[in-house]
Protein backbone atom coordinates (compact mmCIF):
# COMPACT_ATOMS: atom_id res chain seq x y z
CA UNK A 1 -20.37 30.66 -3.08
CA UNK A 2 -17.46 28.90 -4.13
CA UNK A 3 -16.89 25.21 -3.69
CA UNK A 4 -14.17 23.06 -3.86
CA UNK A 5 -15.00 19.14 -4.59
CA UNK A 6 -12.58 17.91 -6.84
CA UNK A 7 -9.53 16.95 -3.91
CA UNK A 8 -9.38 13.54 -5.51
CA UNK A 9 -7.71 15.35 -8.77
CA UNK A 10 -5.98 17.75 -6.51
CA UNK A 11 -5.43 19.56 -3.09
CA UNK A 12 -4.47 22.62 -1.77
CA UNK A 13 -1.19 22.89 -0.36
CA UNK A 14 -2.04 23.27 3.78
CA UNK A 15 -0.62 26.03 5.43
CA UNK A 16 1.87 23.32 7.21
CA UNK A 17 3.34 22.08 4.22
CA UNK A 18 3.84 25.23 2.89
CA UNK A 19 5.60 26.85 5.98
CA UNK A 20 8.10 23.99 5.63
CA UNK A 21 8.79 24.71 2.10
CA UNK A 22 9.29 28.25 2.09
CA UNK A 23 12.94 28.37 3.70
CA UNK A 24 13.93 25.49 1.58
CA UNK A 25 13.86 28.28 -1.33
CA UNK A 26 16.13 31.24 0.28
CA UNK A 27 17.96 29.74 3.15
CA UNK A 28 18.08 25.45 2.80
CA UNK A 29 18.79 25.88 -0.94
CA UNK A 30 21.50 23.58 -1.75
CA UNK A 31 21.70 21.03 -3.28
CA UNK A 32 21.66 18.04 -0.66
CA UNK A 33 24.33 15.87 -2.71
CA UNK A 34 26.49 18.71 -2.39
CA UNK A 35 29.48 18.57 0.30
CA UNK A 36 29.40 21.84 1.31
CA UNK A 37 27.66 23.27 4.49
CA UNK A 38 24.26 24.60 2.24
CA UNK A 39 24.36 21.61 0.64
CA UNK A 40 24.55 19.36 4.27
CA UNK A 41 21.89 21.44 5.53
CA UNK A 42 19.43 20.19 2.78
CA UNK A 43 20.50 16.77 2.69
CA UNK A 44 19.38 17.11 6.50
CA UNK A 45 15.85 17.94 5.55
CA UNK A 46 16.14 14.93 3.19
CA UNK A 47 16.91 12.75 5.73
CA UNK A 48 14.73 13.64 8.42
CA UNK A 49 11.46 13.91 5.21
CA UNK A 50 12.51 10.14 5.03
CA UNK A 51 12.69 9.02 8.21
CA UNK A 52 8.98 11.44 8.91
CA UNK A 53 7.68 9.54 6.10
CA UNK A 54 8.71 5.99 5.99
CA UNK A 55 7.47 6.38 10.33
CA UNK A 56 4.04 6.98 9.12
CA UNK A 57 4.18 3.99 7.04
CA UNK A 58 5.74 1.87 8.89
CA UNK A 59 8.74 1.38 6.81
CA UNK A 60 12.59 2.01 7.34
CA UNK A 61 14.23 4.95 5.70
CA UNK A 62 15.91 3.11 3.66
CA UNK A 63 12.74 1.18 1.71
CA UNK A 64 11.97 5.17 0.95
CA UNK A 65 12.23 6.22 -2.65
CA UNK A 66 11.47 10.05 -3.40
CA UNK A 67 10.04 10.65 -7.02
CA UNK A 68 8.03 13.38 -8.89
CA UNK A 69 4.83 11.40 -8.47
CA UNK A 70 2.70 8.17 -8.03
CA UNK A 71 2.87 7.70 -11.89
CA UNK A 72 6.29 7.91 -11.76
CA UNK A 73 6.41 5.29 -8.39
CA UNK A 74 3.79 3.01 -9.94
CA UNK A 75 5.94 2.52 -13.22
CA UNK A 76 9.00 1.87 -11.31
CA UNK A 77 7.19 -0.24 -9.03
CA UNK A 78 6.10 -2.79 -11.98
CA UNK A 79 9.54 -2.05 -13.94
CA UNK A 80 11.22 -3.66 -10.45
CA UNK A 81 8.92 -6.39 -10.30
CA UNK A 82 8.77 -7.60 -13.74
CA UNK A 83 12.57 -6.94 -14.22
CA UNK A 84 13.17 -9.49 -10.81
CA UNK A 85 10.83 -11.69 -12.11
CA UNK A 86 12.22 -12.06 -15.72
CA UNK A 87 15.63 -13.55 -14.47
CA UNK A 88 13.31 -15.90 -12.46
CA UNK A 89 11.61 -17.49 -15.85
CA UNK A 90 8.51 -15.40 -13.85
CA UNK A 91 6.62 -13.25 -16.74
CA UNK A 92 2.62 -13.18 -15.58
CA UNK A 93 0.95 -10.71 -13.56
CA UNK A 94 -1.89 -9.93 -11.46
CA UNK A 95 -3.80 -6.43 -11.72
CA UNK A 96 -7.49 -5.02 -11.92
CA UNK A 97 -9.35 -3.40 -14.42
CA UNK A 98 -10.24 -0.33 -12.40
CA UNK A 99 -6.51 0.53 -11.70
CA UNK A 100 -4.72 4.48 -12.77
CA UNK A 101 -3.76 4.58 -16.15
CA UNK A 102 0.28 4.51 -14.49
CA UNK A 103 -0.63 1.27 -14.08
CA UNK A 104 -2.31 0.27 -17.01
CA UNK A 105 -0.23 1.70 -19.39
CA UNK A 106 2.76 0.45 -18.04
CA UNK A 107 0.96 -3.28 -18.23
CA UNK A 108 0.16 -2.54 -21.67
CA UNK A 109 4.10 -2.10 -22.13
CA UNK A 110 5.10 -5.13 -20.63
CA UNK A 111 2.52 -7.05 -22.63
CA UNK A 112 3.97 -6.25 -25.26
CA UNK A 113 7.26 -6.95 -24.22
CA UNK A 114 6.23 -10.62 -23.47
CA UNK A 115 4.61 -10.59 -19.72
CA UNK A 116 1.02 -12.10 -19.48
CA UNK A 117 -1.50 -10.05 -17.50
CA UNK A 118 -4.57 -11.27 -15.71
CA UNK A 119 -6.60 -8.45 -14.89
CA UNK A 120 -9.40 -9.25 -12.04
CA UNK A 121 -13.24 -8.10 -12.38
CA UNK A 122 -13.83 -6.00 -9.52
CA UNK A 123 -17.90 -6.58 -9.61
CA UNK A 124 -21.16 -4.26 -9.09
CA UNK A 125 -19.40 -2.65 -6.14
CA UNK A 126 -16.26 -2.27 -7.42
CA UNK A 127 -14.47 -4.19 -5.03
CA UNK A 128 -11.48 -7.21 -5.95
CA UNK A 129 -12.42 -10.69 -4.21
CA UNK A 130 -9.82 -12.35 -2.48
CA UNK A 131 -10.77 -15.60 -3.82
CA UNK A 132 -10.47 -14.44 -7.62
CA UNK A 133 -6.56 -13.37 -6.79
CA UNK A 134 -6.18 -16.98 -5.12
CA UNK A 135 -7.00 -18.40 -8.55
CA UNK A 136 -5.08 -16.05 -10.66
CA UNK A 137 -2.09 -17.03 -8.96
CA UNK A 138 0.59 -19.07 -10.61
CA UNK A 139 3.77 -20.10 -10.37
CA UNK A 140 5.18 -18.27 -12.87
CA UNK A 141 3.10 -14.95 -11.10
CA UNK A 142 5.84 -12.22 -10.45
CA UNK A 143 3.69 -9.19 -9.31
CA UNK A 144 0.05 -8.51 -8.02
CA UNK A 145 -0.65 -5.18 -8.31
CA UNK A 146 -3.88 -3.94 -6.96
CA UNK A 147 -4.66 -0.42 -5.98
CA UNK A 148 -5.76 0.61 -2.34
CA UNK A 149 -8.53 2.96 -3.11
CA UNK A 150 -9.81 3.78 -6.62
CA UNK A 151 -9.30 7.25 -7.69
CA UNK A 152 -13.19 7.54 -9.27
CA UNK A 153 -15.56 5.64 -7.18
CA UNK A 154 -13.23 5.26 -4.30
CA UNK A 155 -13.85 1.89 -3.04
CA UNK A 156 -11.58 0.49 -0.65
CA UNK A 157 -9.77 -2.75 -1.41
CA UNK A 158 -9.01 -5.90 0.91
CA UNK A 159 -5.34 -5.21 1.07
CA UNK A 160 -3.79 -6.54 4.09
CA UNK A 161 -5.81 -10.02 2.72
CA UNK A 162 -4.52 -9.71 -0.92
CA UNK A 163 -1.25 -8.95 0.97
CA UNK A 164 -0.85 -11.68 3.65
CA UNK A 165 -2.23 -14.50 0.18
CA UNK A 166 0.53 -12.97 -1.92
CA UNK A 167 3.13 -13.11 1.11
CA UNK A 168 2.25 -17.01 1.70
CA UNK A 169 2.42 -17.91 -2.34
CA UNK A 170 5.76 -16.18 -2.27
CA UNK A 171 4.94 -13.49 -4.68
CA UNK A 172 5.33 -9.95 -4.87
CA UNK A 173 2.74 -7.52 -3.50
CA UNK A 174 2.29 -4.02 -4.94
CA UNK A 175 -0.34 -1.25 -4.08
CA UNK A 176 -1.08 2.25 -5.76
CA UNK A 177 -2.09 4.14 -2.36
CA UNK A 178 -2.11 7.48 -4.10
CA UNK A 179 -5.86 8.24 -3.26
CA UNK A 180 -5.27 6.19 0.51
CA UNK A 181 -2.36 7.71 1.87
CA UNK A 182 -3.57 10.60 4.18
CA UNK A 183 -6.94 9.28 4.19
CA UNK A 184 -6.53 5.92 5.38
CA UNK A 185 -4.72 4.16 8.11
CA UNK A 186 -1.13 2.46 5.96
CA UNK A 187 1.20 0.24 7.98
CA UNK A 188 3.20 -2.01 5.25
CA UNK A 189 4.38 -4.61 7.18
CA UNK A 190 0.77 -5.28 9.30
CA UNK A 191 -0.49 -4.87 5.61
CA UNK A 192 1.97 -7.30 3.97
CA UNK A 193 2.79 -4.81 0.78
CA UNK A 194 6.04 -5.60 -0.48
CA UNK A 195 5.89 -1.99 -2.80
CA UNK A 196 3.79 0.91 -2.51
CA UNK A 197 3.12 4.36 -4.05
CA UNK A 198 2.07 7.52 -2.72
CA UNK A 199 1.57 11.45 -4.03
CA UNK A 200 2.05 14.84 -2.16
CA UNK A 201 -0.80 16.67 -4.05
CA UNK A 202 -2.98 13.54 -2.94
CA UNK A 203 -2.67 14.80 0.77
CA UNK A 204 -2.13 18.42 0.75
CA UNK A 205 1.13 18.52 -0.23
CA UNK A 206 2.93 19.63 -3.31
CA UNK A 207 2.60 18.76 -6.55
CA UNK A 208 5.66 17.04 -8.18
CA UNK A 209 6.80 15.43 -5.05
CA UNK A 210 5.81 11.34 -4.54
CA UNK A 211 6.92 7.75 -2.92
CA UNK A 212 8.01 4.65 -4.04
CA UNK A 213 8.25 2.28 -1.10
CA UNK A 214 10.42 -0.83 -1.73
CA UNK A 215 10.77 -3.43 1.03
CA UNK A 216 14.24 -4.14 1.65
CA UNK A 217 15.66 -7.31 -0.20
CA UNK A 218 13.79 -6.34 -3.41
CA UNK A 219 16.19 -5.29 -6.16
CA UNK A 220 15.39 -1.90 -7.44
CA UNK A 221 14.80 -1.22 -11.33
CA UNK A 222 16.11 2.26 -12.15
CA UNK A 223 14.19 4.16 -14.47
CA UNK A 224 15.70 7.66 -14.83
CA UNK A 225 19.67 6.75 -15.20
CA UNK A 226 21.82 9.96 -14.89
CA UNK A 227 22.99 9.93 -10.99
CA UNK A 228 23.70 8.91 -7.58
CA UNK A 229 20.52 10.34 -5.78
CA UNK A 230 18.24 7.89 -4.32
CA UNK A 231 20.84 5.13 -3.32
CA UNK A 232 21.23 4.79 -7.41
CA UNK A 233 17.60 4.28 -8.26
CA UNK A 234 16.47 7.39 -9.15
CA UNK A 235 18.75 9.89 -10.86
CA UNK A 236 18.15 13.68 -10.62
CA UNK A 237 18.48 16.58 -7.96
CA UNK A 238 15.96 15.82 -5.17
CA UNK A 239 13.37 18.92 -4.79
CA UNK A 240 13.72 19.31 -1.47
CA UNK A 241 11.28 21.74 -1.19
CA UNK A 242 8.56 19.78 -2.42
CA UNK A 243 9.85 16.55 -0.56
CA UNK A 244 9.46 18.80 3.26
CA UNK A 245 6.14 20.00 1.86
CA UNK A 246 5.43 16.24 1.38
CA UNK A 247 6.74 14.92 4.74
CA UNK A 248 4.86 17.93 6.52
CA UNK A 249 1.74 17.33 4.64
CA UNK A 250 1.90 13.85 5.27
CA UNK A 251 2.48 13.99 9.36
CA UNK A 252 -0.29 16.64 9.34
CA UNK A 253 -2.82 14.22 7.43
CA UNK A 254 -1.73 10.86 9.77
CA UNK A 255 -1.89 13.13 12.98
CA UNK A 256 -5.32 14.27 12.43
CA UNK A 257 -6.66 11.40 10.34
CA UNK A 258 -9.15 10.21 13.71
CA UNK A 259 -10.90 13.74 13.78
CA UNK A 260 -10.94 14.58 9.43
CA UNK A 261 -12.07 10.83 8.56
CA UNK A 262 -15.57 10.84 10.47
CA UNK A 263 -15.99 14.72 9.59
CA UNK A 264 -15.34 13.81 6.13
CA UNK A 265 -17.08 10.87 5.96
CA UNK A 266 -20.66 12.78 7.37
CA UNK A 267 -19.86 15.30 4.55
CA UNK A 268 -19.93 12.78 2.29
CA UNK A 269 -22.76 10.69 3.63
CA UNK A 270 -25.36 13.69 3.82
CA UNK A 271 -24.15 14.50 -0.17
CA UNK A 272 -24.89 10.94 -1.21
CA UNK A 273 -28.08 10.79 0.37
CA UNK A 274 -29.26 14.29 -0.82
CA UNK A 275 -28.19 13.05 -4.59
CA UNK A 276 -30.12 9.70 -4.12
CA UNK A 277 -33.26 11.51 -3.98
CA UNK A 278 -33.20 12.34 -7.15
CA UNK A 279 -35.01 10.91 -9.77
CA UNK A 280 -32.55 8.01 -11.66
CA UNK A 281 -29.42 8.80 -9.61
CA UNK A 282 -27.23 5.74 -8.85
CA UNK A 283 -24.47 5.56 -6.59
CA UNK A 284 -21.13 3.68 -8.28
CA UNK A 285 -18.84 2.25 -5.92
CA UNK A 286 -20.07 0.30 -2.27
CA UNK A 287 -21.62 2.78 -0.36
CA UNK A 288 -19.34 1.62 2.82
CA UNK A 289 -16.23 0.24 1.52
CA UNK A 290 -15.26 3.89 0.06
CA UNK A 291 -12.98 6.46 0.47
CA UNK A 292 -13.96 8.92 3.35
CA UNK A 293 -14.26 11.64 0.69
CA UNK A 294 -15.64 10.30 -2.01
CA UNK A 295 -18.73 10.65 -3.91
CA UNK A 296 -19.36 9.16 -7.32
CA UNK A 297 -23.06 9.00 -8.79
CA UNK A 298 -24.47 8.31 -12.38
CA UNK A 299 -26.99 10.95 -13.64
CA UNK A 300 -29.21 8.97 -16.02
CA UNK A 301 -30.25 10.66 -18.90
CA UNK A 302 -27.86 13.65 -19.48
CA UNK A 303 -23.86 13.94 -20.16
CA UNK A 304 -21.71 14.28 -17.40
CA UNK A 305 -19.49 17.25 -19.33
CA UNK A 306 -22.43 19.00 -19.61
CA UNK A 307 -23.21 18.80 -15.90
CA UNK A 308 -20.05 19.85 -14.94
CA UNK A 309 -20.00 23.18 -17.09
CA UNK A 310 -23.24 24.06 -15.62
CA UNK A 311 -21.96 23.26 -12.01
CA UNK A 312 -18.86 25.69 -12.38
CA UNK A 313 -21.06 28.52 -13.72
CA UNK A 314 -22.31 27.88 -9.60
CA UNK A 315 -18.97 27.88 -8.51
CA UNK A 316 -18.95 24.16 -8.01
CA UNK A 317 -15.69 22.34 -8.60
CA UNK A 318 -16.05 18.38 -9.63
CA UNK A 319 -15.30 16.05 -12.03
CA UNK A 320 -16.81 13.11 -14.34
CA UNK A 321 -13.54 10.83 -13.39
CA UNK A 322 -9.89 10.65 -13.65
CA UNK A 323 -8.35 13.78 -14.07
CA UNK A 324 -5.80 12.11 -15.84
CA UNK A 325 -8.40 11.14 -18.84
CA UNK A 326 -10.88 14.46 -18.45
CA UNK A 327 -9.77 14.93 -22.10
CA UNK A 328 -10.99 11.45 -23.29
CA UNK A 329 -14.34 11.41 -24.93
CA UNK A 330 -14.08 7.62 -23.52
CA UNK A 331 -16.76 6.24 -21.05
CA UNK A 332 -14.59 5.64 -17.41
CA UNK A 333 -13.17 2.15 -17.66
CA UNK A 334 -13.77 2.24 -14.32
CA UNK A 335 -17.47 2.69 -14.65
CA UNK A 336 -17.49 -0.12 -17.45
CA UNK A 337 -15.85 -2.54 -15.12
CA UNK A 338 -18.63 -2.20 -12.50
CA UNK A 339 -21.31 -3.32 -15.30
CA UNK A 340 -22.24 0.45 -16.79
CA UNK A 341 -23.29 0.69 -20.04
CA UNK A 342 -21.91 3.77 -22.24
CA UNK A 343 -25.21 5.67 -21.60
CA UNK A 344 -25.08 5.57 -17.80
CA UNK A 345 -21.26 5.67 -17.50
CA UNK A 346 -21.31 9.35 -19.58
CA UNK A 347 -23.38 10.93 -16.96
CA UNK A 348 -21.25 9.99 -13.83
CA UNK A 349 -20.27 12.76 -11.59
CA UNK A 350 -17.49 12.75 -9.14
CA UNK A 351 -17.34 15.18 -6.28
CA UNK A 352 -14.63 14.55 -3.64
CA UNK A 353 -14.64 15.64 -0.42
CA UNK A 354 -11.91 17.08 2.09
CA UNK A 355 -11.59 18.58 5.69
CA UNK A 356 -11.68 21.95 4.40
CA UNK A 357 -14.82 21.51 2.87
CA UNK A 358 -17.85 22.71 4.99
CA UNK A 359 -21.88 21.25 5.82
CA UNK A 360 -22.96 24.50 4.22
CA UNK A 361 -21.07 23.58 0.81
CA UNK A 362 -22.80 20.70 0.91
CA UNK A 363 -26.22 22.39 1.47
CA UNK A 364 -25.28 25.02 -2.09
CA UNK A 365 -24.38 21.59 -3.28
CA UNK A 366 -27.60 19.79 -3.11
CA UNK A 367 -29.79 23.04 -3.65
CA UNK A 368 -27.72 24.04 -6.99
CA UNK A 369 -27.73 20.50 -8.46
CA UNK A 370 -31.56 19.09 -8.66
CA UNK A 371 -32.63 22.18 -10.81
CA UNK A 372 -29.59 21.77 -12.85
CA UNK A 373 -30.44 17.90 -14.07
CA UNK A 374 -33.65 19.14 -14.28
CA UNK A 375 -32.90 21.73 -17.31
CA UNK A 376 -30.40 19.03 -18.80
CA UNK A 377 -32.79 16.54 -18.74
CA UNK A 378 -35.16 18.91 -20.25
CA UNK A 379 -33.45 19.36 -23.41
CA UNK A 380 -32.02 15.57 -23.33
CA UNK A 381 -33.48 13.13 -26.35
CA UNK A 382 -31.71 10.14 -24.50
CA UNK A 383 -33.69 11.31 -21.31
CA UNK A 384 -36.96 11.52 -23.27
CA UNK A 385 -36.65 8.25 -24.61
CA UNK A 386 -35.90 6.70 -21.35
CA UNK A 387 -39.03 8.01 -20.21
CA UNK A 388 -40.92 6.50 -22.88
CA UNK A 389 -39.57 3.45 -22.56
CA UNK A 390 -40.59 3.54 -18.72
């Protein structure tokens, strides 16, 4: 059997998404900035992808910015922000230190360009308290920036609360949705985000396709100079393909979100509890306050690479984190940030959970994995040792 459980790196493009895409290739080709009828037909699919997605969110068209990504929506999203509050004498900002690396990276830049960055502990369960952004605001605080649901353990953050603070302290309120959009109910203005980012292959959508939401009234940063497209703000030749993939992917995830979130979220409860049984397995992230699909566990005793080899010999598909850093030989800062040491942190395992995926995966799931750990754990000196101690 083959199982897929690794939909927080990736998805597979639903058959919705891709039945809107395929025309855009042989008949809605042009190119929508075009004046000519071709072109006008595809800069019809680009407005109607706006208007589908900016509905779901409960945005205006015109707050919709199409991009190739979240990473590319987050660092325009803290380029605006930080560029606005510059000219304002504004140069400190308010983050976490479980967000994506688009994030952190682009802090790291504007550190060292001269902004100040408070960056909020997020605790044993992984989850930002409202009071701790209420004192990390001052008043020369341009941006909060705090992501809806974390990519690794997938805990769900008080947004509409950090939100509705940030909206009465008159400061500017950004959230990295990338792993909530499709999952979770998003409404912008109920949830008082001022910015917000969002990715296709999040949802099962295409890859190369994203969102950067900008409320109207915010000036918008450019980042990629070189065009018109976008209103000005984002030079190149929209994909329109991948932007109807996105908007059809999207509508299908929001429409059936009620039925897929408690099917998901039994998947996921019947793989955490089968994975608790055994012998020094913790659970990282609050068990509730998590993403529908998410499952994130520490494996004391053996190295989380090694688990993952052995699982794909079974036809299992996970991870140990980010996707983005699988190439690090780095403990998870994520991980580290919820109180981990470097021993514990190395054997995490992240399995992630979609619609597609079925009770009988999870069954070949929990009957491949025990006996796996087991002959790790066998030939483990850190696991030996940990027994002695005990």
């Amino acid at each position: 059997m083959n199982v897929y459980a690794d939909n927080a790196a990736t998805t597979k493009v639903s058959k919705a998404a891709l039945d809107a895409m395929l025309p855009c290739f042989t008949e809605t080709y042009g190119n929508a900035s075009s004046p000519h009828h071709i072109g006008q037909e595809a800069a019809k699919l680009l407005i109607a992808s706006r208007k589908t997605i900016a509905d779901l969110i409960g945005a205006e068209p015109s707050e919709i910015i199409f991009t190739s990504g979240g990473s590319e929506a987050d660092n325009q999203a803290l380029v605006t922000a930080a560029n606005l509050g510059a000219k304002k004498g504004k140069k400190h900002i308010i983050s976490t230190k479980i967000e994506h690396h688009a994030i952190l990276h682009t802090l790291n830049k504007l550190e060292r360009e001269g902004f100040e960055v408070t960056y909020l502990d997020v605790y044993e369960n992984g989850v930002v308290r409202l009071e701790d952004v209420e004192k990390a605001i001052r008043p020369d605080t341009a941006l909060v920036t705090v992501m809806y649901a974390n990519n690794e353990i997938g805990t769900i953050q008080p947004i509409k609360e950090i939100g509705a603070l940030c909206k009465e302290k008159g400061v500017i309120f950004h959230t990295d949705a990338v792993q909530a959009a499709g999952h979770l109910p998003i409404n912008v203005k109920e949830q008082n985000i001022d910015m917000l980012s969002l990715s296709a292959h999040k949802f099962h959508g295409p890859k190369g396709a994203g969102v950067f939401f900008v409320r109207r009234g915010i000036p918008i940063s450019a980042i990629i100079e070189g065009g018109a497209q976008e209103r000005g703000k984002r030079a190149g030749t929209e994909n329109i393909p991948a932007i109807v993939g996105m908007a059809a992917a999207f509508q299908e995830a929001c429409d059936n979100m009620a039925v897929n979130m408690p099917k998901v979220q039994a998947l996921r409860d019947k793989l955490i509890g089968g994975l608790l049984k055994i012998e020094e397995v913790i659970l990282n992230g609050d068990r509730e306050k998590r993403l529908p699909g998410n499952v994130n566990v520490s494996v004391k005793g053996i190295e989380g690479e090694s688990l993952l080899m052995m699982l794909d010999i079974q036809g299992i598909c996970a991870s140990s984190g980010s996707a983005c850093t699988s190439g690090s030989l780095d403990p998870s800062h994520v991980l580290l940030a919820i109180g981990l040491i470097h021993e514990v942190a190395h054997g995490s395992l992240r399995l992630s959970l979609s619609e597609y995926n079925t009770e009988e995966e999870i069954d070949y799931i929990l009957e491949k994995l025990p006996p796996i750990v087991e002959r790790l754990r066998s030939m483990s000196p850190v696991w030996k040792r940990m027994k002695e101690v005990k």
